[in-house]
Protein backbone atom coordinates (compact mmCIF):
# COMPACT_ATOMS: atom_id res chain seq x y z
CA UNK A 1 -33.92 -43.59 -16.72
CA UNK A 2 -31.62 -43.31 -13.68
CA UNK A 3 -28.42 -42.49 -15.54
CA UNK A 4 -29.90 -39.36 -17.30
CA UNK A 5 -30.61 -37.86 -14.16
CA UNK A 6 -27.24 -38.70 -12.83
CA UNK A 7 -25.26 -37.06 -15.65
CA UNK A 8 -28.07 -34.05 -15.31
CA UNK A 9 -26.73 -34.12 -11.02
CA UNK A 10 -23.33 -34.56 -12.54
CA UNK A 11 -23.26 -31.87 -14.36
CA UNK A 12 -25.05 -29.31 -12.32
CA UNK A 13 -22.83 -29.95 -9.86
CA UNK A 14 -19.76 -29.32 -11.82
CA UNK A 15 -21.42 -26.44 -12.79
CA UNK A 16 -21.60 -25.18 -9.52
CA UNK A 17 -18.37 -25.94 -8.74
CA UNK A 18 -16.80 -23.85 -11.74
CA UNK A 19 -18.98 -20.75 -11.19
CA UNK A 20 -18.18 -19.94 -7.24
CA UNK A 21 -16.64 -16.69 -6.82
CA UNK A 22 -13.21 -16.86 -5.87
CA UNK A 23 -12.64 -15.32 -2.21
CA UNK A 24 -9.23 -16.67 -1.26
CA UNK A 25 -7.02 -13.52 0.75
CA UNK A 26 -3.35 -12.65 0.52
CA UNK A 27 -0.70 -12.42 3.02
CA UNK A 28 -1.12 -9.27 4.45
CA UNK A 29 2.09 -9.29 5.35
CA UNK A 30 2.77 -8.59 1.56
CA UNK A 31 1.23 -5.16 2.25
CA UNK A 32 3.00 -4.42 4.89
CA UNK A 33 6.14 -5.23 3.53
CA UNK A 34 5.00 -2.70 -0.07
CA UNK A 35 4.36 0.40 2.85
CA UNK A 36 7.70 -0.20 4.91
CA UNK A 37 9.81 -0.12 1.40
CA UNK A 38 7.58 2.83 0.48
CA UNK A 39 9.20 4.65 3.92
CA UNK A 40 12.48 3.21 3.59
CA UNK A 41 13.10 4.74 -0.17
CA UNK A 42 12.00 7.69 1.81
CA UNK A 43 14.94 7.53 4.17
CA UNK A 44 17.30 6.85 1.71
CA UNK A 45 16.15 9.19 -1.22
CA UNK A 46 16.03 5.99 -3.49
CA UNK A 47 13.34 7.46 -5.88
CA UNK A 48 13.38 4.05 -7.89
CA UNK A 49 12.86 1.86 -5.15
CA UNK A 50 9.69 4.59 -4.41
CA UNK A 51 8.48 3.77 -7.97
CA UNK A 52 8.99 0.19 -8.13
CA UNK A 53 6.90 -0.23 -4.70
CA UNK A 54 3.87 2.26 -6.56
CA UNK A 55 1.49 1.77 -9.59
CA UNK A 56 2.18 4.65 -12.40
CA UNK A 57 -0.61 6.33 -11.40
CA UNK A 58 0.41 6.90 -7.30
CA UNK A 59 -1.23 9.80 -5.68
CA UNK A 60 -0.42 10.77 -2.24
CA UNK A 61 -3.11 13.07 -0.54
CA UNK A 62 -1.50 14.95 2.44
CA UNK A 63 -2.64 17.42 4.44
CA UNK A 64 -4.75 19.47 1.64
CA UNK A 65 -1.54 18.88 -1.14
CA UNK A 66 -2.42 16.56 -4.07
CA UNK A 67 1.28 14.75 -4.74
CA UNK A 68 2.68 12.20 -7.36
CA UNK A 69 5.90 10.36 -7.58
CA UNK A 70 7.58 13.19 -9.40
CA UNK A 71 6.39 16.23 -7.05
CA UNK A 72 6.96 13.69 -3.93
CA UNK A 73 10.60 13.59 -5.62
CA UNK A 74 10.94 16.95 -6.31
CA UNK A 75 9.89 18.06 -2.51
CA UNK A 76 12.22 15.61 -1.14
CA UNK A 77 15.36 17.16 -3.22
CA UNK A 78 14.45 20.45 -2.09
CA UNK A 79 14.51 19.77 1.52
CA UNK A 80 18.21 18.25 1.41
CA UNK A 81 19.76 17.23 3.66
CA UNK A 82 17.82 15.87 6.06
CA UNK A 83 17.51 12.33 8.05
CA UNK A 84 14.41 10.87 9.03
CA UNK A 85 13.18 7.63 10.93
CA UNK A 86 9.62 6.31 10.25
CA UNK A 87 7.97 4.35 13.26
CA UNK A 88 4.45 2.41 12.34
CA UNK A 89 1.60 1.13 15.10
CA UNK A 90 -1.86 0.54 15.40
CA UNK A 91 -1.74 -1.15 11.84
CA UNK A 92 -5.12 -2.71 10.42
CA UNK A 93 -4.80 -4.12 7.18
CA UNK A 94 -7.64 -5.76 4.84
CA UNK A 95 -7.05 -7.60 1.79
CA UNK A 96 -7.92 -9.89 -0.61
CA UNK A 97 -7.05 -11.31 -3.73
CA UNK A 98 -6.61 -8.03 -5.78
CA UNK A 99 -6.75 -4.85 -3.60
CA UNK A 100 -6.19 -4.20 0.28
CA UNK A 101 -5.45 -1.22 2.59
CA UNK A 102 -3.71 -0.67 5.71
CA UNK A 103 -4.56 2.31 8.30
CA UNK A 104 -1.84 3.32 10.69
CA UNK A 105 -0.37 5.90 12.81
CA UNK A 106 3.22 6.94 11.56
CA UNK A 107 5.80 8.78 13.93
CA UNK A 108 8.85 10.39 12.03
CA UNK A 109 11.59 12.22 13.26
CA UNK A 110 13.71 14.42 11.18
CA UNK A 111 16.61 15.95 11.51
CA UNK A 112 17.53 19.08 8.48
CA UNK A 113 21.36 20.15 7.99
CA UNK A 114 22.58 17.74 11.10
CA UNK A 115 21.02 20.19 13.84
CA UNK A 116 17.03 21.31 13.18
CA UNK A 117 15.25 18.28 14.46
CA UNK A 118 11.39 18.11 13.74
CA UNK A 119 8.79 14.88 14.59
CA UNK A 120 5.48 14.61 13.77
CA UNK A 121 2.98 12.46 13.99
CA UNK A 122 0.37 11.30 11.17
CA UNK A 123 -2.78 9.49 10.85
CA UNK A 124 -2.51 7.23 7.39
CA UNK A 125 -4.36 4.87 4.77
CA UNK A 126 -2.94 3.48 2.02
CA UNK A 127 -4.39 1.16 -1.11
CA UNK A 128 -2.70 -1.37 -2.50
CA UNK A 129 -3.15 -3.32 -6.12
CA UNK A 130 -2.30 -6.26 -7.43
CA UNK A 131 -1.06 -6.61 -11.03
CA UNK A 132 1.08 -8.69 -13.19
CA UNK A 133 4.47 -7.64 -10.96
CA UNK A 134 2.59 -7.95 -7.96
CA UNK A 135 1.45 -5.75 -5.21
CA UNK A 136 1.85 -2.18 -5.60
CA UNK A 137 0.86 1.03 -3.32
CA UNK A 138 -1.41 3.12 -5.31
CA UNK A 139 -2.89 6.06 -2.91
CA UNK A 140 -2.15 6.78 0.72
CA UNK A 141 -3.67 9.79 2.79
CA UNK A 142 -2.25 11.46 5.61
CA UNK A 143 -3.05 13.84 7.92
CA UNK A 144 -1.58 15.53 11.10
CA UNK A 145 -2.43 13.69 14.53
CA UNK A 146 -3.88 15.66 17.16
C-alpha cells in the first residue's frame, strides 16, 4: 500500500510542476535598445530600419494625429531637410516575457534648411511585442511637455 500513494505524490507533484505559469522577464534593456533604433531611423530618414524595429500594425498617437509607418514616412519627406537629435530621461520600463512598455521624457532639437532651429520637449509611452523575430515597438503616445 505505500507505493501507490507514492506514485499518486509522484505524480501530483509533477503535475504541479508542469502546470505553473511561466513568469520569467526579459532584459529590458532589449526595449530600450527597440525605442533608441526607433529615434535613430528618425535621424537618419532610414524608413526600413523604422519598420524593421515596428510590428505591421505600428500606430503612433501624437498630439491629437493618429500616424502609421507610411504617414510617419510621408511627414518626414515633407519636412526635408532637417537634422534632429533625440535625448531620453526619466525612463521606466516594465516587461515580461511577451509585452513591455517604457515611459519617458524625450528632448529633440531640430534644425530645418541648416538655419530654423526648433526643440521641444515630449512626454512618451511606448508598447513593445514579442514575436517570432523578436521584440518589436507596436504603439507609442506622445504629447507636448509643459
Amino acid at each position: 500500500m505505500k507505493y501507490p500513494f507514492r506514485c499518486v505524490l509522484v505524480l501530483a507533484l509533477v503535475l504541479l510542476m508542469g502546470c505553473r505559469v511561466n513568469n520569467s522577464k526579459d532584459n529590458p534593456e532589449k526595449l530600450k535598445k527597440i525605442l533608441v533604433s526607433y529615434f535613430e531611423a528618425i535621424e537618419n530618414k532610414d524608413f526600413d530600419k523604422m519598420k524593421a524595429v515596428t510590428t505591421s500594425d505600428f500606430v503612433l498617437y501624437e498630439m491629437g494625429r493618429v500616424w502609421n509607418n507610411d504617414s510617419v514616412f510621408d511627414n518626414i519627406k515633407r519636412n526635408l531637410p532637417f537634422t534632429v537629435k533625440y535625448r531620453f530621461d526619466n525612463l521606466k520600463v516594465y516587461v515580461d516575457n511577451r509585452s513591455g512598455d517604457i515611459t519617458y521624457f524625450n528632448h529633440a532639437d531640430f534644425t530645418f534648411d541648416d538655419t530654423a532651429k526648433q526643440s521641444f520637449d515630449w512626454i512618451e509611452s511606448a508598447t513593445f511585442r514579442k514575436d517570432t523575430e523578436g521584440w518589436k515597438m507596436n504603439f507609442l503616445h506622445l504629447t507636448e511637455r509643459k
